[in-house]
N, C-alpha and C. Protein backbone atom coordinates (compact mmCIF):
# COMPACT_ATOMS: atom_id res chain seq x y z
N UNK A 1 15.15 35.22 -141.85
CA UNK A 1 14.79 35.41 -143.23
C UNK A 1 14.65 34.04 -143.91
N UNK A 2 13.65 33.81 -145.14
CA UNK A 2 13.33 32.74 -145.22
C UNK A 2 13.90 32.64 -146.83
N UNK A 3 14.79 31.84 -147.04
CA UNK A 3 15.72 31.67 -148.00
C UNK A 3 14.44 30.94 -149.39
N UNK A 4 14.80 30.91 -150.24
CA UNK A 4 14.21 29.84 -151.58
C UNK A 4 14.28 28.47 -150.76
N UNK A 5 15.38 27.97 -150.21
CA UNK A 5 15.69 26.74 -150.16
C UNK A 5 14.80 26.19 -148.97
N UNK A 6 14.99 27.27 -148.04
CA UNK A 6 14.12 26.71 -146.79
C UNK A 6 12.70 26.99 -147.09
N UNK A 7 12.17 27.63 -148.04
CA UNK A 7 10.42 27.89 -148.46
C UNK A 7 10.14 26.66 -149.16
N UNK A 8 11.43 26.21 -149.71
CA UNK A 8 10.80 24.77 -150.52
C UNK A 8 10.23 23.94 -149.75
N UNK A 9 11.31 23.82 -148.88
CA UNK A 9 11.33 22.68 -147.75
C UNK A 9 10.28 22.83 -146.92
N UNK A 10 9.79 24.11 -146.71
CA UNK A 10 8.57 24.31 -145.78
C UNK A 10 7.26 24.11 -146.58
N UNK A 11 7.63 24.02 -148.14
CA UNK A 11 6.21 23.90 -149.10
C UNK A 11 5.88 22.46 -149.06
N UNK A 12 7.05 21.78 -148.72
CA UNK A 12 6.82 19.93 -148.97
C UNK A 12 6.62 19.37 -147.73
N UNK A 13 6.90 20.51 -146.37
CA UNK A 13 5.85 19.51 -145.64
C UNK A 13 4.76 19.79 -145.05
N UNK A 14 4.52 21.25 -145.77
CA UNK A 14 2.97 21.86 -145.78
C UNK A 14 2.19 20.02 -146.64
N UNK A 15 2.82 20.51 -147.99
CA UNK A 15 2.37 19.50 -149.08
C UNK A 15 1.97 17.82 -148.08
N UNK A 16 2.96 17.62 -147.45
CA UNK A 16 3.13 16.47 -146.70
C UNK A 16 2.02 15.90 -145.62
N UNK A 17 1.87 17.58 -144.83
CA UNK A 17 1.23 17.16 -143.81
C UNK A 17 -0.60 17.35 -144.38
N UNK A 18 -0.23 17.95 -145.81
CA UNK A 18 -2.07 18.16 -146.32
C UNK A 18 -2.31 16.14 -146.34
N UNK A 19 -1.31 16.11 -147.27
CA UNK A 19 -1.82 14.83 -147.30
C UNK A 19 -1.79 13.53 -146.72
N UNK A 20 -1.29 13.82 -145.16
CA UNK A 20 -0.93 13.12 -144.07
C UNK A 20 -2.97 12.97 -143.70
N UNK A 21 -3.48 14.26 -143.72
CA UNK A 21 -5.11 14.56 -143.14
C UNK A 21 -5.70 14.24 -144.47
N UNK A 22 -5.49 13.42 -145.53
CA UNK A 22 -6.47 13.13 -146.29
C UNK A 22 -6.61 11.61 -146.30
N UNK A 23 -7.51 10.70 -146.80
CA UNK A 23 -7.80 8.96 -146.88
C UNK A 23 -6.64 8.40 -147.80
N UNK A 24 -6.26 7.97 -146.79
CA UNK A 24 -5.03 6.85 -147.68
C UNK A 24 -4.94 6.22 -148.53
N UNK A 25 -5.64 6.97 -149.50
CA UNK A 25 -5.73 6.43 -151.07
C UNK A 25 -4.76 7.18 -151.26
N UNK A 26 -5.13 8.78 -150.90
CA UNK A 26 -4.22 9.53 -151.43
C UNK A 26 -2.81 9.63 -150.75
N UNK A 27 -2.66 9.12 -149.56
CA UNK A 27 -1.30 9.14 -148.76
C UNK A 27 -0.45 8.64 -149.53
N UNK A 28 -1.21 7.16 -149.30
CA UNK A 28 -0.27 6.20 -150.11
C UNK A 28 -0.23 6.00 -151.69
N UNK A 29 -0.75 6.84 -152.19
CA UNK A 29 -0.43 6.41 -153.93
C UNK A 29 0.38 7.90 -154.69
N UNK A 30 -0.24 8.79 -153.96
CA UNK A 30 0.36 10.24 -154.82
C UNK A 30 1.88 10.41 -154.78
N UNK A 31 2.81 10.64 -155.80
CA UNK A 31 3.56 10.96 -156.28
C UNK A 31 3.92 12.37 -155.99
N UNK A 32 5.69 12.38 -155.74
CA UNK A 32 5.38 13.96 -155.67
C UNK A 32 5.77 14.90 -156.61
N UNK A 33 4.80 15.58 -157.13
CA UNK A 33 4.59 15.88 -158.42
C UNK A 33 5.57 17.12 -158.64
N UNK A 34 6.24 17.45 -157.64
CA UNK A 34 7.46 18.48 -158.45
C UNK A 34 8.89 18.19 -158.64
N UNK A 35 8.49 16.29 -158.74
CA UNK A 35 9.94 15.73 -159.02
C UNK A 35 9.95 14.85 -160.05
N UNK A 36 8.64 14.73 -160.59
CA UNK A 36 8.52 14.04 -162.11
C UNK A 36 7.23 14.78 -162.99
N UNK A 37 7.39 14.53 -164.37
CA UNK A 37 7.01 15.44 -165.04
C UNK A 37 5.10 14.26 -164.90
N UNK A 38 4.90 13.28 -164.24
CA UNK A 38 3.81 12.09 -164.33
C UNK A 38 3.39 12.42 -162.42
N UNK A 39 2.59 11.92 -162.17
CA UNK A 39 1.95 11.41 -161.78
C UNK A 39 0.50 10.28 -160.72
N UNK A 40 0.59 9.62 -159.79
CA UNK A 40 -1.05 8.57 -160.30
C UNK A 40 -1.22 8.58 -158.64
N UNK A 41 -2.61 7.82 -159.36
CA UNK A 41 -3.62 7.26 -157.71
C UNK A 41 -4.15 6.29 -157.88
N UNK A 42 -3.98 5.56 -156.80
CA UNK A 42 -4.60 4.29 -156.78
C UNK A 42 -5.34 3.93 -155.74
N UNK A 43 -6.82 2.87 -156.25
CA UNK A 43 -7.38 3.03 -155.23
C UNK A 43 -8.69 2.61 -155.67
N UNK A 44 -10.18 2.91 -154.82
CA UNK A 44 -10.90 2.12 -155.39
C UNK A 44 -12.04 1.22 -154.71
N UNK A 45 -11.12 0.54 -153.82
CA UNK A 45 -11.97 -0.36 -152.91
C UNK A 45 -12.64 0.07 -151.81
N UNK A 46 -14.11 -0.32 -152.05
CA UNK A 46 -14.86 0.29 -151.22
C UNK A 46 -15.46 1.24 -151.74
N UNK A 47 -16.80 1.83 -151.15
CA UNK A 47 -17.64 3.26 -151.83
C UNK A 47 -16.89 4.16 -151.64
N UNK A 48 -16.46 4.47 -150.69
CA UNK A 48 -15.72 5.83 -149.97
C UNK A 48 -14.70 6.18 -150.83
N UNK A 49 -13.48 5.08 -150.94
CA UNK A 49 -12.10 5.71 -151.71
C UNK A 49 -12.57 5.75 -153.18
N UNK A 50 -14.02 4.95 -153.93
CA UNK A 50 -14.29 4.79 -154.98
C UNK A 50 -14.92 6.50 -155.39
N UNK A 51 -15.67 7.20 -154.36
CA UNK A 51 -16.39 8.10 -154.57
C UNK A 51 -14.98 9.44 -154.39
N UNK A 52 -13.88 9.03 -153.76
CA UNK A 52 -12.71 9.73 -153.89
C UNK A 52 -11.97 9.66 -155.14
N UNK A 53 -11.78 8.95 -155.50
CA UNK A 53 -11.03 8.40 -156.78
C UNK A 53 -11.78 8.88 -158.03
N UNK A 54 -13.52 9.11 -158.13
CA UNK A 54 -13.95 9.71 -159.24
C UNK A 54 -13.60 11.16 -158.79
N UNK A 55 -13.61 11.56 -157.64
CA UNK A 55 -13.83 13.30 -157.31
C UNK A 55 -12.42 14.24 -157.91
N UNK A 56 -11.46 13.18 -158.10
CA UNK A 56 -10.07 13.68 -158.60
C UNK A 56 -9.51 12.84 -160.33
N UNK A 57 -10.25 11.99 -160.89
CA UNK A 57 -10.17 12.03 -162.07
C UNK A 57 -9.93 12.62 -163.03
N UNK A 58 -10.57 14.17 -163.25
CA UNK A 58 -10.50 14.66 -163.95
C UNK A 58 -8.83 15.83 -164.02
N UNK A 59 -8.14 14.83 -163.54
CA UNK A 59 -6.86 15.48 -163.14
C UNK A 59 -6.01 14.71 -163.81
N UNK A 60 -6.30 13.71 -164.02
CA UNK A 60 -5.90 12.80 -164.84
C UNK A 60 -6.00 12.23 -165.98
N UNK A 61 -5.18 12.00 -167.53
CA UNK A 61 -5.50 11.64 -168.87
C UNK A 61 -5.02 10.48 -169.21
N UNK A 62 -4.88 9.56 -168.25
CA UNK A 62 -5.06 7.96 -168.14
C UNK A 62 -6.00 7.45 -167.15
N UNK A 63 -6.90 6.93 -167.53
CA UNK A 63 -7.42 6.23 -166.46
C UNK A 63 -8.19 4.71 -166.43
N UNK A 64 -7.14 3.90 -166.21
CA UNK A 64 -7.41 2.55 -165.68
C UNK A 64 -8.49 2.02 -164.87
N UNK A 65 -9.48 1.10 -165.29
CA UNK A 65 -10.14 -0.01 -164.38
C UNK A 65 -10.14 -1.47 -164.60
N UNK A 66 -9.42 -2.03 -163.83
CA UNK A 66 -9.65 -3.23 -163.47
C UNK A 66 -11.12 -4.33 -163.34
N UNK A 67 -11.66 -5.12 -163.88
CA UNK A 67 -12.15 -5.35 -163.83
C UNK A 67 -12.45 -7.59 -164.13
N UNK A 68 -13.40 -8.06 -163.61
CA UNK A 68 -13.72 -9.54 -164.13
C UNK A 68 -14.50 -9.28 -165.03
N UNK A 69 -13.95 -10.60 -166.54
CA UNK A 69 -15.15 -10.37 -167.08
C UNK A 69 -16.19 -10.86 -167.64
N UNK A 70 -17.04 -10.97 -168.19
CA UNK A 70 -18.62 -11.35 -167.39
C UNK A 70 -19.02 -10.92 -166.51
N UNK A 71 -18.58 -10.40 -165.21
CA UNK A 71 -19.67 -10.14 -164.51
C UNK A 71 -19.29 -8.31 -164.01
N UNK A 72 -17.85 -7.61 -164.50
CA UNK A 72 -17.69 -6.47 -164.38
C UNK A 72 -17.20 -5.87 -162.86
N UNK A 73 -17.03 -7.12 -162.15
CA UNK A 73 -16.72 -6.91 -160.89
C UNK A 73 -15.09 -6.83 -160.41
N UNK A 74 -15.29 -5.56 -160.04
CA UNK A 74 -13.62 -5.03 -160.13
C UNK A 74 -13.26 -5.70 -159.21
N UNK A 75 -11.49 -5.16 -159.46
CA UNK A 75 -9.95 -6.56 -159.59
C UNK A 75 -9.24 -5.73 -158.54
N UNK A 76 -9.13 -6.03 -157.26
CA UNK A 76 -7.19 -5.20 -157.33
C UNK A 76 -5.86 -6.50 -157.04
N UNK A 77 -5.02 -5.81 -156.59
CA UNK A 77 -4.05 -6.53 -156.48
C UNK A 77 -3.67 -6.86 -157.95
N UNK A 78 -3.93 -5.83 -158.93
CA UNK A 78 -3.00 -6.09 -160.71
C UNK A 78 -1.79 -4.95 -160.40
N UNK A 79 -0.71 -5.35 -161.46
CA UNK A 79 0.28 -5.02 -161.29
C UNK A 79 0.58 -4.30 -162.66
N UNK A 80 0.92 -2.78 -162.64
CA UNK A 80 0.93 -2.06 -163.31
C UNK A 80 2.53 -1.39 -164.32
N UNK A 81 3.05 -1.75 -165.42
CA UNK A 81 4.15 -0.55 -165.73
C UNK A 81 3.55 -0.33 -167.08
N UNK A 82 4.61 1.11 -167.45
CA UNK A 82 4.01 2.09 -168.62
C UNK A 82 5.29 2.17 -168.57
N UNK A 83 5.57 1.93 -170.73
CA UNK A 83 6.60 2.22 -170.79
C UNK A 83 6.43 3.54 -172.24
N UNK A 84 6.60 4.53 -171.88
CA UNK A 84 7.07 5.52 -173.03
C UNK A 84 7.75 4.88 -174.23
N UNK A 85 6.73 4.93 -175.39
CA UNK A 85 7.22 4.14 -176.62
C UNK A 85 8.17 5.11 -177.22
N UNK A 86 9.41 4.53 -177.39
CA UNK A 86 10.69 4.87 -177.99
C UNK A 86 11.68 5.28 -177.10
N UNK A 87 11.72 5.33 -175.54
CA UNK A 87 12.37 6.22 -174.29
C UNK A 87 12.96 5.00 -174.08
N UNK A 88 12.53 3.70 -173.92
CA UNK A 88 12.98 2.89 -173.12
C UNK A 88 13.40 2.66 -171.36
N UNK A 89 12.44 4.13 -170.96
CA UNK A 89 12.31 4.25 -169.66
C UNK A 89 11.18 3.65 -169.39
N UNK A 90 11.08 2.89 -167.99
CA UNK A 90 9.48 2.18 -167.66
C UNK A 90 9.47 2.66 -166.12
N UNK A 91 7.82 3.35 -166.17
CA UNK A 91 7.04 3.95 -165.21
C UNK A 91 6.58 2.76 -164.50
N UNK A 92 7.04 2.29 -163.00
CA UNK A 92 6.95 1.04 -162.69
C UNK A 92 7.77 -0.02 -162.48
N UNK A 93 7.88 -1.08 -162.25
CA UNK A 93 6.23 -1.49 -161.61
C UNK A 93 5.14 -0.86 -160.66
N UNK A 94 3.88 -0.86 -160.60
CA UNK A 94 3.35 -0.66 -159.71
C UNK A 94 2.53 -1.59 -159.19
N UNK A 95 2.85 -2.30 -157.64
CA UNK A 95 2.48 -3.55 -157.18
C UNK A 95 1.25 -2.96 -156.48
N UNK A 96 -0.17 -4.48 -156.58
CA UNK A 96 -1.71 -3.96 -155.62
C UNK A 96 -2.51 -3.14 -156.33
N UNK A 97 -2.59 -2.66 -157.52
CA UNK A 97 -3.50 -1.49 -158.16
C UNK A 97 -4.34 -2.12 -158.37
N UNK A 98 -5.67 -0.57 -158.35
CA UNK A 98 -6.88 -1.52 -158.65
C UNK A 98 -7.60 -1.23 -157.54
N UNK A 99 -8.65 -1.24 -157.80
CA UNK A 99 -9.59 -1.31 -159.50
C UNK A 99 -9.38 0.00 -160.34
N UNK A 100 -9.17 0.88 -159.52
CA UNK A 100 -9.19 2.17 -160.05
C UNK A 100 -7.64 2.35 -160.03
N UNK A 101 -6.92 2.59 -161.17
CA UNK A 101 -5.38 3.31 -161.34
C UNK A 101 -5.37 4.45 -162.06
N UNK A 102 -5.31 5.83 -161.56
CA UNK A 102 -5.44 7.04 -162.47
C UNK A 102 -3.83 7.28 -163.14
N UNK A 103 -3.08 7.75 -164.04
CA UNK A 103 -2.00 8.63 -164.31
C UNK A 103 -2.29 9.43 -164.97
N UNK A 104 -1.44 10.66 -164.65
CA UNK A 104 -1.22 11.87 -165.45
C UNK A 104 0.15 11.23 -166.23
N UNK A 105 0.31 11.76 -167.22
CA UNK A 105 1.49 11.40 -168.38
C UNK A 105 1.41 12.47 -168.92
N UNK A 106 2.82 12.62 -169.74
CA UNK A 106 3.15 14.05 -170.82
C UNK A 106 2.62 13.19 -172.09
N UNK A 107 1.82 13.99 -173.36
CA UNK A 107 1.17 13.93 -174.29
C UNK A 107 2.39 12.53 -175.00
N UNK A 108 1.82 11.47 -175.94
CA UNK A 108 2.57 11.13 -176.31
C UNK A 108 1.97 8.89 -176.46
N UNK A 109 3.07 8.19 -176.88
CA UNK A 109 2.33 7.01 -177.06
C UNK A 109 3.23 6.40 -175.82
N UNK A 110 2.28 4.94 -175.36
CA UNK A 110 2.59 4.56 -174.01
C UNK A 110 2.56 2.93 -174.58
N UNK A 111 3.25 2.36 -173.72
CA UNK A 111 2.46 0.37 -173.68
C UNK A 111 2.59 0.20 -172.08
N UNK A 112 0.97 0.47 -172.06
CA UNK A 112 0.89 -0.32 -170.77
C UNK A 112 0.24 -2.00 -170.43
N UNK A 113 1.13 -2.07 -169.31
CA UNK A 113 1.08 -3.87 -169.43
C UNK A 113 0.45 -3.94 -167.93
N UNK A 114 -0.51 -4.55 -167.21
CA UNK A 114 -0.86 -5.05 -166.07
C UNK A 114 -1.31 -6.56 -166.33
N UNK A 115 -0.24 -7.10 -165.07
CA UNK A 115 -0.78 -8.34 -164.90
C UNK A 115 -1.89 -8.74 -163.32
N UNK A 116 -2.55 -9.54 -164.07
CA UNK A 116 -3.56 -9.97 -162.48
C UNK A 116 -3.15 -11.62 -162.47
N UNK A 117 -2.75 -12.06 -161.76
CA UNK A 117 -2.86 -13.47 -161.49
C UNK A 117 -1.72 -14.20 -162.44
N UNK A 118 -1.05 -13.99 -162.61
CA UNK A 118 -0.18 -14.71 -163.79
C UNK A 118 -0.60 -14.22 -165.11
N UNK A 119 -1.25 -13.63 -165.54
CA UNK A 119 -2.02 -13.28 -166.91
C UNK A 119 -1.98 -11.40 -167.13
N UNK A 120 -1.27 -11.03 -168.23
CA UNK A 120 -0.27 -10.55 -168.58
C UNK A 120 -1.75 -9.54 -169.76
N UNK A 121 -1.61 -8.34 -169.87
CA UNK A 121 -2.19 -7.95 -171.46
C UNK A 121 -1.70 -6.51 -170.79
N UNK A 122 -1.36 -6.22 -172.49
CA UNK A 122 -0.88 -5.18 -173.01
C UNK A 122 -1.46 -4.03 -174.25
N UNK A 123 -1.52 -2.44 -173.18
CA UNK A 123 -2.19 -1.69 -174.44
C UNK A 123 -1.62 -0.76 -174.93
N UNK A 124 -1.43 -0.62 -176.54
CA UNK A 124 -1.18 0.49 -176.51
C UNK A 124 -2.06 1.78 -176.70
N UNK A 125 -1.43 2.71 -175.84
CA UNK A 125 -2.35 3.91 -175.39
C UNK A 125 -1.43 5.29 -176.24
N UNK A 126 -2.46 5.96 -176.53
CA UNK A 126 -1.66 7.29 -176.96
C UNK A 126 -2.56 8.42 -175.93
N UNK A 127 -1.85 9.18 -175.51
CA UNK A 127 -2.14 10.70 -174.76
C UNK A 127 -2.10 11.68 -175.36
N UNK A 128 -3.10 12.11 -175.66
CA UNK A 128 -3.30 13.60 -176.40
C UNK A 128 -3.78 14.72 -175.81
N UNK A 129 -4.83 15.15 -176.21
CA UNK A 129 -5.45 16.39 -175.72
C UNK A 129 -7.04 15.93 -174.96
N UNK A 130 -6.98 14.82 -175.13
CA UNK A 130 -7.89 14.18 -174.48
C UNK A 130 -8.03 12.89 -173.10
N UNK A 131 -8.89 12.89 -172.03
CA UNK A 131 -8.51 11.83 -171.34
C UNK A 131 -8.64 10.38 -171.92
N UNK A 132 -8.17 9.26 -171.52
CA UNK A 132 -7.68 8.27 -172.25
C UNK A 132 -8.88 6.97 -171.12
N UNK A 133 -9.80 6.75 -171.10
CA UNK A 133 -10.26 5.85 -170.01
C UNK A 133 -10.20 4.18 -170.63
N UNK A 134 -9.86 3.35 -170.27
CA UNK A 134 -9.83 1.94 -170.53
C UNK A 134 -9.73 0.73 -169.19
N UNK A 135 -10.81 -0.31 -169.58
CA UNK A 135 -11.04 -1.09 -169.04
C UNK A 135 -10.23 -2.39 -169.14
N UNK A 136 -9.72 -3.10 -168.70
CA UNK A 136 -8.67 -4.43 -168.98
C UNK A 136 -9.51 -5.26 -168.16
N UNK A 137 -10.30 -6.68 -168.68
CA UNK A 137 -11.03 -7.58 -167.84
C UNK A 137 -10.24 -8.82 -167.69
N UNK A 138 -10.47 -9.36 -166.94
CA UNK A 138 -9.57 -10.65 -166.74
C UNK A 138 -10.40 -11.71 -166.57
N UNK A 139 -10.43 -12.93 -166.72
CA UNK A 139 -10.87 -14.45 -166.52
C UNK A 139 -11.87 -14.61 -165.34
N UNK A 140 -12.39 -15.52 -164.87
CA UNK A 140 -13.10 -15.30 -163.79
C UNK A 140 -11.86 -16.26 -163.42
N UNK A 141 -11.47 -16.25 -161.77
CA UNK A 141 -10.92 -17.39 -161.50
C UNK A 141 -10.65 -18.50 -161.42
């Protein structure tokens, strides 16, 4: 007989092994989402994980791109935290993101900070009922 406890356990490595057979955008960035009320994917480089990363966007009401600017040519390796304005809890760090960083977040105001290269900027973002898309460009090297 298959208890609550052992169906969980068999749901997370159903959950596990789906995303063991998907591109390691999603292996390695997804969160597991029935242990926080957030979140993200990261990813980007290249056509393939880029044409992955738009196909699941709309799952998401943050969404980050990295980018140089002048010439618009995306960044990774920026370093990502979000801190819930007034919680004093911070989502993060997240080290390597980029170009593409998606999060889901609960409705509400955020300061997110990514640095690329020593160079530091900070936004504040509010989450509503709408998705939130923003670009952060950085220096040319």
């Amino acid at each position: 007989m298959l208890t609550p406890q052992t169906m969980c356990k068999c749901s997370a490595l159903l959950l596990a092994l789906q995303f063991g057979a998907m591109p390691s955008v999603f292996a390695q960035s997804m969160h597991d989402i029935s242990l926080t009320p957030w979140f993200y994917l990261n990813g980007g480089i290249g056509a393939e994980s880029q044409t992955a990363m738009l196909a699941q966007r709309d799952a998401y009401n943050l969404r980050l791109t990295f980018a140089e600017a002048g010439t618009g040519a995306y960044l990774a390796g920026v370093s990502v935290s979000i801190e819930p304005v007034g919680s004093g809890s911070l989502l993060g760090p997240y080290a390597d993101c980029g170009p593409l960083f998606y999060v889901h977040l609960q409705p509400g105001n955020y300061r997110v900070t990514a640095s690329y290269q020593g160079s530091a900027q900070t936004r504040a973002i509010h989450i509503g009922q709408h998705a939130v898309d923003n670009v952060m460009y950085w220096p040319h090297g």
